[in-house]
PDB file of N, CA and C in Angstrom:
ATOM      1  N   UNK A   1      -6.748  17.241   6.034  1.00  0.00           N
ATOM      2  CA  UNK A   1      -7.047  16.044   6.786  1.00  0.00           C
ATOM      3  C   UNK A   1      -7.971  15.130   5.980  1.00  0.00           C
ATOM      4  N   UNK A   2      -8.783  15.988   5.322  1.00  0.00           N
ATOM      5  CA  UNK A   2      -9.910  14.665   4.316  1.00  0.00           C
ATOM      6  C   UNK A   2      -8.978  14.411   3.146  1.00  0.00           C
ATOM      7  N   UNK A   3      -8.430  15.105   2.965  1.00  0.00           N
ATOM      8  CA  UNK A   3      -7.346  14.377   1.814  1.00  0.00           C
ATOM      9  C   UNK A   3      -6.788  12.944   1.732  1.00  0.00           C
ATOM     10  N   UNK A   4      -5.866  13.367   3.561  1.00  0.00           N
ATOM     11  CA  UNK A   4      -5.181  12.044   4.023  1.00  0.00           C
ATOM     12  C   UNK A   4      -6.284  11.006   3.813  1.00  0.00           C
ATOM     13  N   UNK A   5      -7.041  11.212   4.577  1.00  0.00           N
ATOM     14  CA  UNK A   5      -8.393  10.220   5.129  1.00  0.00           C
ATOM     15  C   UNK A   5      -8.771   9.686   3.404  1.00  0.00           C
ATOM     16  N   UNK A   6      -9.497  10.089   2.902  1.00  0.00           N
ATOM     17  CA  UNK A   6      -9.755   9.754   1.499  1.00  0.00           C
ATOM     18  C   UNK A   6      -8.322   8.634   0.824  1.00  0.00           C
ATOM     19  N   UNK A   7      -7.037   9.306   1.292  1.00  0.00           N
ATOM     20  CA  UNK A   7      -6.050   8.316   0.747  1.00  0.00           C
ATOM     21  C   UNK A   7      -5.962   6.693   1.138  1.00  0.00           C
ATOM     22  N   UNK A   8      -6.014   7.379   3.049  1.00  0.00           N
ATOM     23  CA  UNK A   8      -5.913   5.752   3.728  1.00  0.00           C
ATOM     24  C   UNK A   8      -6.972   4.771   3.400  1.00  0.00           C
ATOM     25  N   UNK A   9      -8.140   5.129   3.489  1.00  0.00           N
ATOM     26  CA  UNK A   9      -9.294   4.724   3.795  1.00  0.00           C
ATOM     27  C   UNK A   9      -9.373   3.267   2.853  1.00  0.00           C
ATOM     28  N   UNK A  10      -9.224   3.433   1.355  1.00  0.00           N
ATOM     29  CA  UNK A  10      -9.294   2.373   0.580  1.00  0.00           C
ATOM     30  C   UNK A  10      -8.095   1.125   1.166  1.00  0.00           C
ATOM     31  N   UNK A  11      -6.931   1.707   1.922  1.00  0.00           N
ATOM     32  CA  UNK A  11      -6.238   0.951   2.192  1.00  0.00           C
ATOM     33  C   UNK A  11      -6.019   0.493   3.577  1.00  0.00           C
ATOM     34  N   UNK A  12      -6.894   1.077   4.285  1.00  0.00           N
ATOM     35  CA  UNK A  12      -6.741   0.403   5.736  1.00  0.00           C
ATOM     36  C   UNK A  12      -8.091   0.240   5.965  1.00  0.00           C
ATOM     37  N   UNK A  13      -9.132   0.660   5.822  1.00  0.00           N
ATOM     38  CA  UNK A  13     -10.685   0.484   5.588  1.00  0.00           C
ATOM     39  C   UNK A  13     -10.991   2.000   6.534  1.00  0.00           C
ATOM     40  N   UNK A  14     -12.727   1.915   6.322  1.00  0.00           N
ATOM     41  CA  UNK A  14     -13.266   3.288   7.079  1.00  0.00           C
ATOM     42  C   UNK A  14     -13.290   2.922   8.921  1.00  0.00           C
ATOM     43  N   UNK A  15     -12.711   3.953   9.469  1.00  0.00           N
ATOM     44  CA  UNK A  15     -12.815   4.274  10.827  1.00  0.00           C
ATOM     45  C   UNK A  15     -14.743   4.435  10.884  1.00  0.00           C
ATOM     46  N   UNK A  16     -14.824   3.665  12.207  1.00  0.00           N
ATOM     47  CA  UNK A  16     -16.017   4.043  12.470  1.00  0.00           C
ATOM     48  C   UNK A  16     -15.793   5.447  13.349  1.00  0.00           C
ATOM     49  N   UNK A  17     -14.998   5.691  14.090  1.00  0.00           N
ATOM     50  CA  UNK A  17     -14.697   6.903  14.702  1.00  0.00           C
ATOM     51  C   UNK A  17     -13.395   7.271  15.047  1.00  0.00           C
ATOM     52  N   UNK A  18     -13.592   8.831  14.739  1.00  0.00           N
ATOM     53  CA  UNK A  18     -12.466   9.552  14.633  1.00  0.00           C
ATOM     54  C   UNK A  18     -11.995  10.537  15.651  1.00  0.00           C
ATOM     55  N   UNK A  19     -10.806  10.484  16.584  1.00  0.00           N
ATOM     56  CA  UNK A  19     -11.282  11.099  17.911  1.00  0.00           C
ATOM     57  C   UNK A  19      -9.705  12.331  17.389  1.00  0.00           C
ATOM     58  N   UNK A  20     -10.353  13.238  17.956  1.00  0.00           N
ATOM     59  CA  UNK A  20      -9.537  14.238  17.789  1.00  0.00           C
ATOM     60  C   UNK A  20      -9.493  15.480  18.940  1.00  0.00           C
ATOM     61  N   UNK A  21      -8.625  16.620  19.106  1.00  0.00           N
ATOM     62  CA  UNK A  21      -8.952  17.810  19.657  1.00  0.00           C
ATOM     63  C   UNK A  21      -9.699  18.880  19.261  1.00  0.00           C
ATOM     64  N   UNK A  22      -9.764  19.458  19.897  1.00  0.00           N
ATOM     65  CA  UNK A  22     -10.804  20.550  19.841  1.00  0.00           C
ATOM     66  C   UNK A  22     -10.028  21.707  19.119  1.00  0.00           C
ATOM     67  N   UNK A  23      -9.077  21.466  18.420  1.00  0.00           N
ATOM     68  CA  UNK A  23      -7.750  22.636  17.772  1.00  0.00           C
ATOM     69  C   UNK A  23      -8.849  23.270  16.683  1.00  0.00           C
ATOM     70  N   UNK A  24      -7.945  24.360  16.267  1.00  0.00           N
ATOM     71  CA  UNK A  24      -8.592  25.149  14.992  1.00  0.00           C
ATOM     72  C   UNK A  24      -8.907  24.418  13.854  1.00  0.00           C
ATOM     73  N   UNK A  25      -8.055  23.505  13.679  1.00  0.00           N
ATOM     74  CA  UNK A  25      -8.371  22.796  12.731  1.00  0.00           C
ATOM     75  C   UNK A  25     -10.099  22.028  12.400  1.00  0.00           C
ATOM     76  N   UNK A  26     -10.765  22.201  13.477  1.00  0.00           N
ATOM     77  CA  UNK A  26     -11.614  21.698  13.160  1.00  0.00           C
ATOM     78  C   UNK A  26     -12.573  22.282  13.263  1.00  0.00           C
ATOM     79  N   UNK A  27     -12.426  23.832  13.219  1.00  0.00           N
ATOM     80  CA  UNK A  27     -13.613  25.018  13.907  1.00  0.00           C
ATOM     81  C   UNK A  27     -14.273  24.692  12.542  1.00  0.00           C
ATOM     82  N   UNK A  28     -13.834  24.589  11.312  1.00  0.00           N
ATOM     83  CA  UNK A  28     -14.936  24.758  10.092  1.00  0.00           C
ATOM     84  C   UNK A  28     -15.268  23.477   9.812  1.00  0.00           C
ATOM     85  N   UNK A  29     -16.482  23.440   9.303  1.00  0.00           N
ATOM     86  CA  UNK A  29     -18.029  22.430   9.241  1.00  0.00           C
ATOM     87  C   UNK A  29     -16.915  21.404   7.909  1.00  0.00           C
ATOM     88  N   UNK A  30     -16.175  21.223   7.148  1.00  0.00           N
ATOM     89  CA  UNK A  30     -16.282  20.143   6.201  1.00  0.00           C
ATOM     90  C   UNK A  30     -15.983  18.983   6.653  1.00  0.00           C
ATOM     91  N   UNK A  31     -14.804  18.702   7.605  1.00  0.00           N
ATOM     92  CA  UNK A  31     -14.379  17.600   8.410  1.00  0.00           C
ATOM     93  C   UNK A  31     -15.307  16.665   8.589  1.00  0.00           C
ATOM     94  N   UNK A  32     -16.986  17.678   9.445  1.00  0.00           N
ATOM     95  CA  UNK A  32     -17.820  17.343  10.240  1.00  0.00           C
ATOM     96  C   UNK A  32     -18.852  16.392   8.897  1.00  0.00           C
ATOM     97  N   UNK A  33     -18.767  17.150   8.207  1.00  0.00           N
ATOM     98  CA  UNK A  33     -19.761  17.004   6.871  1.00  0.00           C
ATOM     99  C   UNK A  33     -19.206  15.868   6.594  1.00  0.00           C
ATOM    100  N   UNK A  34     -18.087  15.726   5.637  1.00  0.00           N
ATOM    101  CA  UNK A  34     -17.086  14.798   5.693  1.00  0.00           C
ATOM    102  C   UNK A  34     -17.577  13.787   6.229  1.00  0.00           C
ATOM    103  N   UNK A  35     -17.272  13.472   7.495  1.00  0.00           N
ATOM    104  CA  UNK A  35     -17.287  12.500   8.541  1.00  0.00           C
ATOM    105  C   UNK A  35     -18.884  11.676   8.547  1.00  0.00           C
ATOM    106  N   UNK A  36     -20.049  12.938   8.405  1.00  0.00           N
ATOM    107  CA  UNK A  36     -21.355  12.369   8.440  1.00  0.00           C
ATOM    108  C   UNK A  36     -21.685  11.521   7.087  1.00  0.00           C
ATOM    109  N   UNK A  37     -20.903  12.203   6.224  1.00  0.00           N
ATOM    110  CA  UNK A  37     -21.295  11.553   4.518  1.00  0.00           C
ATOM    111  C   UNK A  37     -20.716  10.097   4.719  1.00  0.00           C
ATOM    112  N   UNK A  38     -19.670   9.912   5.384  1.00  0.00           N
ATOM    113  CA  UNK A  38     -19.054   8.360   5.444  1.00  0.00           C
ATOM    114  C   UNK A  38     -19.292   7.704   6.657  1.00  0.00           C
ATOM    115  N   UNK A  39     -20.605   8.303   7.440  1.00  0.00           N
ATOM    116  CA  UNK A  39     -21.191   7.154   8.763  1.00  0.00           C
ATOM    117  C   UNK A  39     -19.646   7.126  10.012  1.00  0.00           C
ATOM    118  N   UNK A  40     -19.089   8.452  10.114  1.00  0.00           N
ATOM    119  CA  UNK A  40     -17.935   8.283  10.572  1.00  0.00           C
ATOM    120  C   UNK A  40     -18.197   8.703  11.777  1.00  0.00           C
ATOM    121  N   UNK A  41     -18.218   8.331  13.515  1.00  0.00           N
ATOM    122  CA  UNK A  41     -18.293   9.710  14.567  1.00  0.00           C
ATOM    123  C   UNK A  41     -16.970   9.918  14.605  1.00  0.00           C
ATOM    124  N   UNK A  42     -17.321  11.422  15.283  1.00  0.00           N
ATOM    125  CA  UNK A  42     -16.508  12.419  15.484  1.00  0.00           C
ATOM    126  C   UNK A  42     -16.421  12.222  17.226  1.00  0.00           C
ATOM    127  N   UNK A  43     -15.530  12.124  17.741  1.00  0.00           N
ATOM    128  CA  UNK A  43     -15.408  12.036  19.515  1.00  0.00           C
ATOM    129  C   UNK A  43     -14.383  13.117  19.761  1.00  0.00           C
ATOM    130  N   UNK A  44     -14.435  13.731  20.569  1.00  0.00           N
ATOM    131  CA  UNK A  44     -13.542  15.231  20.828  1.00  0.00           C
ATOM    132  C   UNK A  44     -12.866  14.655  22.102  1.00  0.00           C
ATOM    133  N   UNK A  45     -11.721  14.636  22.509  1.00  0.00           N
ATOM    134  CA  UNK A  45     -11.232  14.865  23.625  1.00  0.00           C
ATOM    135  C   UNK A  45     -11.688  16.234  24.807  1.00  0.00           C
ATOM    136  N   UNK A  46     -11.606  15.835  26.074  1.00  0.00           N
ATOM    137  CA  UNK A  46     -12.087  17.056  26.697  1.00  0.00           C
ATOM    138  C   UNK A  46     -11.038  17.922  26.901  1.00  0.00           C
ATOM    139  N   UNK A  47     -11.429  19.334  26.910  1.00  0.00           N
ATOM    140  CA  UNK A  47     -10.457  20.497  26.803  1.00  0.00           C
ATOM    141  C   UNK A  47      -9.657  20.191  27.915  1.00  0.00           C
ATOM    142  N   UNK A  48      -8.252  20.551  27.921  1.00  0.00           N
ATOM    143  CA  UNK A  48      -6.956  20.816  28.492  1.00  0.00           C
ATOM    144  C   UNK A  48      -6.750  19.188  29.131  1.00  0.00           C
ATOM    145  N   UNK A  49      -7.216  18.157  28.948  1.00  0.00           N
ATOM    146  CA  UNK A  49      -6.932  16.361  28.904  1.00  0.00           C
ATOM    147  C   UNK A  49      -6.310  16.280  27.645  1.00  0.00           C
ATOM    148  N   UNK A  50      -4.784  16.531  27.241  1.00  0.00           N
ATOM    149  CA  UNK A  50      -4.008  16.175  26.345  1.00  0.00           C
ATOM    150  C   UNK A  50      -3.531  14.525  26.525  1.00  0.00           C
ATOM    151  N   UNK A  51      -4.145  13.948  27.827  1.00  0.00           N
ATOM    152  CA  UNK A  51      -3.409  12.539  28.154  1.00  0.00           C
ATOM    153  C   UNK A  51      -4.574  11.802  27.004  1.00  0.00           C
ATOM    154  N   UNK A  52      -6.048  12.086  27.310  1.00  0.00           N
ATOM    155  CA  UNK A  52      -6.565  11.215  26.133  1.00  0.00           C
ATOM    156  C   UNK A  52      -6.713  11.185  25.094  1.00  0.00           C
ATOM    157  N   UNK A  53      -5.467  12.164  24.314  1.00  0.00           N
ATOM    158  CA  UNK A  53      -5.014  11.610  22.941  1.00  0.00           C
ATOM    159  C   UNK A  53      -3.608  11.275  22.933  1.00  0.00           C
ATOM    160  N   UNK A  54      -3.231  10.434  23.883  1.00  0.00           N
ATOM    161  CA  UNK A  54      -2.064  10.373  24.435  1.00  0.00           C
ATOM    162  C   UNK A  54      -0.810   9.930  22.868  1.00  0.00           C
ATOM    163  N   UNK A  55      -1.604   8.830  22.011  1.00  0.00           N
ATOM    164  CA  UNK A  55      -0.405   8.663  21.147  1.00  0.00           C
ATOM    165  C   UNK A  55       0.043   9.598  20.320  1.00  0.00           C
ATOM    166  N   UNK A  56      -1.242  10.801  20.098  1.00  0.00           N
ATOM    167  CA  UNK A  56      -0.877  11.648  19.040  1.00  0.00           C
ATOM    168  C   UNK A  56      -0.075  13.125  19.914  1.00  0.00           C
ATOM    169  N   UNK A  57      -0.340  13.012  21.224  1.00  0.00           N
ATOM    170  CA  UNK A  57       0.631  13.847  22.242  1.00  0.00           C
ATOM    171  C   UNK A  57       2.374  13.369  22.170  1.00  0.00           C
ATOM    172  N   UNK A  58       2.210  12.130  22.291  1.00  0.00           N
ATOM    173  CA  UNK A  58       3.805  11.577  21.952  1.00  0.00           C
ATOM    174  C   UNK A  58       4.420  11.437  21.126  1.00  0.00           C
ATOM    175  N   UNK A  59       3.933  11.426  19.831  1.00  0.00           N
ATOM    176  CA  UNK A  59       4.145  11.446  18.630  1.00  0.00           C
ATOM    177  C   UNK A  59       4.655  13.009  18.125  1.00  0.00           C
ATOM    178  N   UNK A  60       3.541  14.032  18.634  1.00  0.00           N
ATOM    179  CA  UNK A  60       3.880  15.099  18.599  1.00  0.00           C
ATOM    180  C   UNK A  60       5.437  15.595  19.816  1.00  0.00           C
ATOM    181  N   UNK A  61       5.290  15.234  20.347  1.00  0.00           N
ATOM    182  CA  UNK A  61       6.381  16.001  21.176  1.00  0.00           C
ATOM    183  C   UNK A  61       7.889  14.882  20.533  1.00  0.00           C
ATOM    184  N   UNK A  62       7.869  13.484  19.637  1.00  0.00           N
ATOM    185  CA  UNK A  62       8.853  13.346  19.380  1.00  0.00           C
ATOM    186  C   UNK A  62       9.089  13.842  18.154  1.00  0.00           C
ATOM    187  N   UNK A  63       8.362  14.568  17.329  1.00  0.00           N
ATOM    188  CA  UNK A  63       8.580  15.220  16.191  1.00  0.00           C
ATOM    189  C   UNK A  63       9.192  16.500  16.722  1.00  0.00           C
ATOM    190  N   UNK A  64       8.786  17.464  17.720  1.00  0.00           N
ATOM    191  CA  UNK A  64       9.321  18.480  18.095  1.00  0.00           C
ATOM    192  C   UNK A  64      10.612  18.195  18.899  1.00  0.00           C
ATOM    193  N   UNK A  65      11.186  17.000  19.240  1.00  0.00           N
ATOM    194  CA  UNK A  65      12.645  16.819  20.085  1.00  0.00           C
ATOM    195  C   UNK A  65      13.635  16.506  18.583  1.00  0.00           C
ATOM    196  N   UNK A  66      13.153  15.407  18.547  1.00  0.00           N
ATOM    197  CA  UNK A  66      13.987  14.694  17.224  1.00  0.00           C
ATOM    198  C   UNK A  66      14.004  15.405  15.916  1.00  0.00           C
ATOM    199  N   UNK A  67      13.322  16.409  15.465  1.00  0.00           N
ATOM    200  CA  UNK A  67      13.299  16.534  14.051  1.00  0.00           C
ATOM    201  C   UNK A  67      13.359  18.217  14.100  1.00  0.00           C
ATOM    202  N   UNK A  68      12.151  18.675  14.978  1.00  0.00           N
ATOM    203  CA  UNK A  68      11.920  20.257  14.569  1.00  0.00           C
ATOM    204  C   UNK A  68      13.323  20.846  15.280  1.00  0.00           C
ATOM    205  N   UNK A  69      13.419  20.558  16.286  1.00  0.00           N
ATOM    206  CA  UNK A  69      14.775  21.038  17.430  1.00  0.00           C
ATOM    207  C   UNK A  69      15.868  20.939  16.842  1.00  0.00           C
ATOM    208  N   UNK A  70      16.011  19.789  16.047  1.00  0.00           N
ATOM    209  CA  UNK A  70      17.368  19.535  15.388  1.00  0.00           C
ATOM    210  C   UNK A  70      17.827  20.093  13.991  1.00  0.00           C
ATOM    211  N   UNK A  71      17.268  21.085  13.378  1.00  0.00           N
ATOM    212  CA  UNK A  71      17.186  21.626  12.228  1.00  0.00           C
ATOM    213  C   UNK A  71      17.277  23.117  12.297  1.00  0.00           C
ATOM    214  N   UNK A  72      17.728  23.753  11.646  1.00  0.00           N
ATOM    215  CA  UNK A  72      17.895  25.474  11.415  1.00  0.00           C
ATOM    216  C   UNK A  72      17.306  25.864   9.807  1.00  0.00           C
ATOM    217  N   UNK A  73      16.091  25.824   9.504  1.00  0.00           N
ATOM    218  CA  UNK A  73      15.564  25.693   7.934  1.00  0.00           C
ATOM    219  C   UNK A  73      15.840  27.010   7.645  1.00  0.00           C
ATOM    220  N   UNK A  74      16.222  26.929   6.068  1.00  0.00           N
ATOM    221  CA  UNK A  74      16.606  28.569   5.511  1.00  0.00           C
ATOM    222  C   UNK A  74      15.299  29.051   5.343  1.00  0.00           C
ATOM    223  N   UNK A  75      14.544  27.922   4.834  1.00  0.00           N
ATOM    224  CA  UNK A  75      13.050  28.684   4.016  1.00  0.00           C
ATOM    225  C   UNK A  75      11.906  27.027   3.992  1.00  0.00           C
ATOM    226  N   UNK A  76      11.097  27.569   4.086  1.00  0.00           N
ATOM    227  CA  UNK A  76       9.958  26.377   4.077  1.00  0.00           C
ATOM    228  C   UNK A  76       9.761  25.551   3.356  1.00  0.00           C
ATOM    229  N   UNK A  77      10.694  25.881   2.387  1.00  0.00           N
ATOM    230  CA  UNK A  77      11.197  24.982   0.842  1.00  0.00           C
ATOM    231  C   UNK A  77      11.649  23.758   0.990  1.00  0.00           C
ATOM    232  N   UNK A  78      12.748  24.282   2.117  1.00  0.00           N
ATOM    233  CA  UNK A  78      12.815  22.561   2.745  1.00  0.00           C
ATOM    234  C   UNK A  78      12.206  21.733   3.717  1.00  0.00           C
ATOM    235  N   UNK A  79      11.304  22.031   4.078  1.00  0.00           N
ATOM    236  CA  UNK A  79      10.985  21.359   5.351  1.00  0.00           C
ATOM    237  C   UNK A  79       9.856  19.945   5.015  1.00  0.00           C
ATOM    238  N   UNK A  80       9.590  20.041   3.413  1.00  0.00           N
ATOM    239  CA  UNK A  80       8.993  19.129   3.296  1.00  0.00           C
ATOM    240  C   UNK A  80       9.953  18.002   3.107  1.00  0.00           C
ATOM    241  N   UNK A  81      11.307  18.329   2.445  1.00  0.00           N
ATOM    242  CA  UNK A  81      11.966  17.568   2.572  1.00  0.00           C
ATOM    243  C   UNK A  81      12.563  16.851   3.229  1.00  0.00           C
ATOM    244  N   UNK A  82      12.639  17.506   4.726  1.00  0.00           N
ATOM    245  CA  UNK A  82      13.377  16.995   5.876  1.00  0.00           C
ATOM    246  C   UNK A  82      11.950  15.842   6.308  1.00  0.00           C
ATOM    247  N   UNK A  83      10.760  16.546   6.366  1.00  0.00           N
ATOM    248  CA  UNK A  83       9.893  15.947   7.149  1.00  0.00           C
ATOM    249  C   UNK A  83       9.425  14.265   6.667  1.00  0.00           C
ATOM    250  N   UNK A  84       9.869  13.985   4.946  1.00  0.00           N
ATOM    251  CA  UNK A  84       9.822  13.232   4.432  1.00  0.00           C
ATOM    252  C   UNK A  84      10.857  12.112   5.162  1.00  0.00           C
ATOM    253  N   UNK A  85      11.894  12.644   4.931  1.00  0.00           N
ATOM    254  CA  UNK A  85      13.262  11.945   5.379  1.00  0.00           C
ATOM    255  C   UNK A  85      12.888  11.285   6.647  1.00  0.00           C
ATOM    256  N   UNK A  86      12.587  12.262   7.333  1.00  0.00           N
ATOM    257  CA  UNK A  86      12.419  12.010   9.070  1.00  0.00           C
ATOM    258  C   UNK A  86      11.207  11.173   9.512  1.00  0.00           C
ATOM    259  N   UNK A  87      10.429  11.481   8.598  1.00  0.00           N
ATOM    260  CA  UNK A  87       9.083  10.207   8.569  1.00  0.00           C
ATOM    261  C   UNK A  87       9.118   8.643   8.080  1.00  0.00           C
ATOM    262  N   UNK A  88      10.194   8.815   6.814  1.00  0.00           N
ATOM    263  CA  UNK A  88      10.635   7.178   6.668  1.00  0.00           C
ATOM    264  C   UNK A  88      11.623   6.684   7.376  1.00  0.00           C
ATOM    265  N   UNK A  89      12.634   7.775   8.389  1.00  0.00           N
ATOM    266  CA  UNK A  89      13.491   7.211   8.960  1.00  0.00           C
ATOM    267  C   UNK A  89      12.655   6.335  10.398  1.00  0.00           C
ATOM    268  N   UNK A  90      11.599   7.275  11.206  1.00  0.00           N
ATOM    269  CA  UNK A  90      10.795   7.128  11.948  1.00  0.00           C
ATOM    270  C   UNK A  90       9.994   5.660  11.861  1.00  0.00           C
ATOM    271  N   UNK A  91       9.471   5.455  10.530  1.00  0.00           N
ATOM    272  CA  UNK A  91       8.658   4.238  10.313  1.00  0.00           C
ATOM    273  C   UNK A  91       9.318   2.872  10.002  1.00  0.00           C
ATOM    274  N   UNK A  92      10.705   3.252   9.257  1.00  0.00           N
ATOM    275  CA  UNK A  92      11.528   2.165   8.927  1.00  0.00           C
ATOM    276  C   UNK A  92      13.002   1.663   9.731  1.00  0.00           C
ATOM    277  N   UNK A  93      13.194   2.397  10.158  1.00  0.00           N
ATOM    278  CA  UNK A  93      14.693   2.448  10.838  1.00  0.00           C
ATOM    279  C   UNK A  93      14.529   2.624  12.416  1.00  0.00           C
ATOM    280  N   UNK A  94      13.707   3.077  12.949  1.00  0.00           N
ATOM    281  CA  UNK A  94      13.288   3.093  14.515  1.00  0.00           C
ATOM    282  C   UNK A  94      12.886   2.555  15.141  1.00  0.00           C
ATOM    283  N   UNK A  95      13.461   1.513  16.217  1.00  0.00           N
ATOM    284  CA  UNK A  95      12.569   1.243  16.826  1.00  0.00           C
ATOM    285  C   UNK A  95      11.841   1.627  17.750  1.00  0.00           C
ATOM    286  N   UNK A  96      10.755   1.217  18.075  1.00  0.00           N
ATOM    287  CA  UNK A  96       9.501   1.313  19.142  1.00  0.00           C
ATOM    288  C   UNK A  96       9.558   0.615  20.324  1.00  0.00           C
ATOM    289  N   UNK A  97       9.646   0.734  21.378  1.00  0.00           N
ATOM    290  CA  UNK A  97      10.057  -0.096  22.818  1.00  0.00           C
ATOM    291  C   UNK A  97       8.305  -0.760  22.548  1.00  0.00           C
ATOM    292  N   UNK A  98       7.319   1.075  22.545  1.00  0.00           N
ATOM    293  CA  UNK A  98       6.075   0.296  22.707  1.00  0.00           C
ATOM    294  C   UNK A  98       5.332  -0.892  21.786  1.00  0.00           C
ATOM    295  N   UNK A  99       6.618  -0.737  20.872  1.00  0.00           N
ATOM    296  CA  UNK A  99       5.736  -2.238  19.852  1.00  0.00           C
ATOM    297  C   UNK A  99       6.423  -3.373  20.046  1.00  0.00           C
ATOM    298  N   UNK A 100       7.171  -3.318  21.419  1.00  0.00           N
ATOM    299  CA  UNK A 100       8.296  -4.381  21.756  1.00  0.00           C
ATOM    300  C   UNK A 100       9.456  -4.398  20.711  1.00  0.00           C
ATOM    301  N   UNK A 101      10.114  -3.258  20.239  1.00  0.00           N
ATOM    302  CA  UNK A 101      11.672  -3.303  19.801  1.00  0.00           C
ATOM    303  C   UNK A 101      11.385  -3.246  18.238  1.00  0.00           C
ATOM    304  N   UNK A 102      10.235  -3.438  17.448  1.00  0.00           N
ATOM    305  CA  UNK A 102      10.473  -3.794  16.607  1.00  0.00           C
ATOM    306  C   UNK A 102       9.872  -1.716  15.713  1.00  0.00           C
ATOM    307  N   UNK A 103      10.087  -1.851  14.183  1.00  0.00           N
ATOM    308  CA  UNK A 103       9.932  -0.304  13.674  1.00  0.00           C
ATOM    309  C   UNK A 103       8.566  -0.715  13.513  1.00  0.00           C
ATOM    310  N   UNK A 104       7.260   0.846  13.061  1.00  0.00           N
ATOM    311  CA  UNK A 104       5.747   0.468  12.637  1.00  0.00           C
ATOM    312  C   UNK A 104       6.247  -0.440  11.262  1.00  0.00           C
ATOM    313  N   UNK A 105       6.933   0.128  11.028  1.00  0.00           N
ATOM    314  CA  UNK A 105       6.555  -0.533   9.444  1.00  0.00           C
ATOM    315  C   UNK A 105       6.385  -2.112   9.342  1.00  0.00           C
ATOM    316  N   UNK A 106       7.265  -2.759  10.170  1.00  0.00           N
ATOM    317  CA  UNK A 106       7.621  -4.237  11.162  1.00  0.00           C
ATOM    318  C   UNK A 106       6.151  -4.601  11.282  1.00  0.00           C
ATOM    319  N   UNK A 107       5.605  -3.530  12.232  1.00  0.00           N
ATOM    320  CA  UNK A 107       4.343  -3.986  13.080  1.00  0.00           C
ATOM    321  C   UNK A 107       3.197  -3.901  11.976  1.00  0.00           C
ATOM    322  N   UNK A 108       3.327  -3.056  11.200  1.00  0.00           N
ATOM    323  CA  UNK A 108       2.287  -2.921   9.737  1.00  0.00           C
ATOM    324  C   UNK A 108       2.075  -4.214   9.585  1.00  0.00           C
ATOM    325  N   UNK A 109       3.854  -4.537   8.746  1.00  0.00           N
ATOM    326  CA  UNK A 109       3.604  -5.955   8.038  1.00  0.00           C
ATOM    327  C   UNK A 109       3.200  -7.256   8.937  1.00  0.00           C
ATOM    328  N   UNK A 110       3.390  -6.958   9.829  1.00  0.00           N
ATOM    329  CA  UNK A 110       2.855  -8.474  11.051  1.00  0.00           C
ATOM    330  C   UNK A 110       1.234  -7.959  10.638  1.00  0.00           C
ATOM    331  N   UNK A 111       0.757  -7.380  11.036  1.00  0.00           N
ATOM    332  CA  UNK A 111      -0.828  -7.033  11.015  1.00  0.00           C
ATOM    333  C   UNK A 111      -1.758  -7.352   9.773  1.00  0.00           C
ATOM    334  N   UNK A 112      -0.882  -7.570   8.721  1.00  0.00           N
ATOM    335  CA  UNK A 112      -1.132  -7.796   7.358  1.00  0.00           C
ATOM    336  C   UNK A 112      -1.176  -9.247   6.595  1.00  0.00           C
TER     337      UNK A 112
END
């Protein structure tokens, strides 16, 4: 996750806060460290309220209809490949009702 973050950051600027779940992912201290070194808060959603991280709930459950459901992988070898595919098809070729019809990538470049 500080990887990503370190990537975007120069290109979309620093989040003043970063709201996330309470998942495993974040039981160990670097995130936290992380986050304090770049003036970042950390806001947790409250346990079993999956509605107030609602975009990353929908996002997740259309990755598990559209992409994970629809695949039979031999070996994990491919799945970066599919997930690639399925992520530029997602950003470039899809539309979004909630961005009024148009794909993110659309809504990127308007924002820009």
């Amino acid at each position: 996750m500080i990887r990503s973050l370190e990537q975007v950051i120069p290109w979309r600027g620093t989040p003043s806060v970063i709201q996330c779940d309470n998942g495993p992912e974040h039981i160990r201290g670097e995130l936290l460290a992380w986050a304090a070194k770049h003036s970042i808060k950390i806001e947790y959603i409250q346990p079993g309220k999956p509605q107030q991280n609602a975009y990353v709930e929908r996002f997740n459950r259309t990755v598990r209809y559209e992409w994970l459901a629809q695949y039979h992988f031999d070996d994990l070898v491919e799945v970066p490949g599919f997930a690639t595919r399925w992520m530029w098809s997602y950003n470039h070729e899809r539309s979004n009702m909630a961005l009024g019809g148009i794909t993110p990538k659309q809504r990127l470049a308007m924002a820009t």
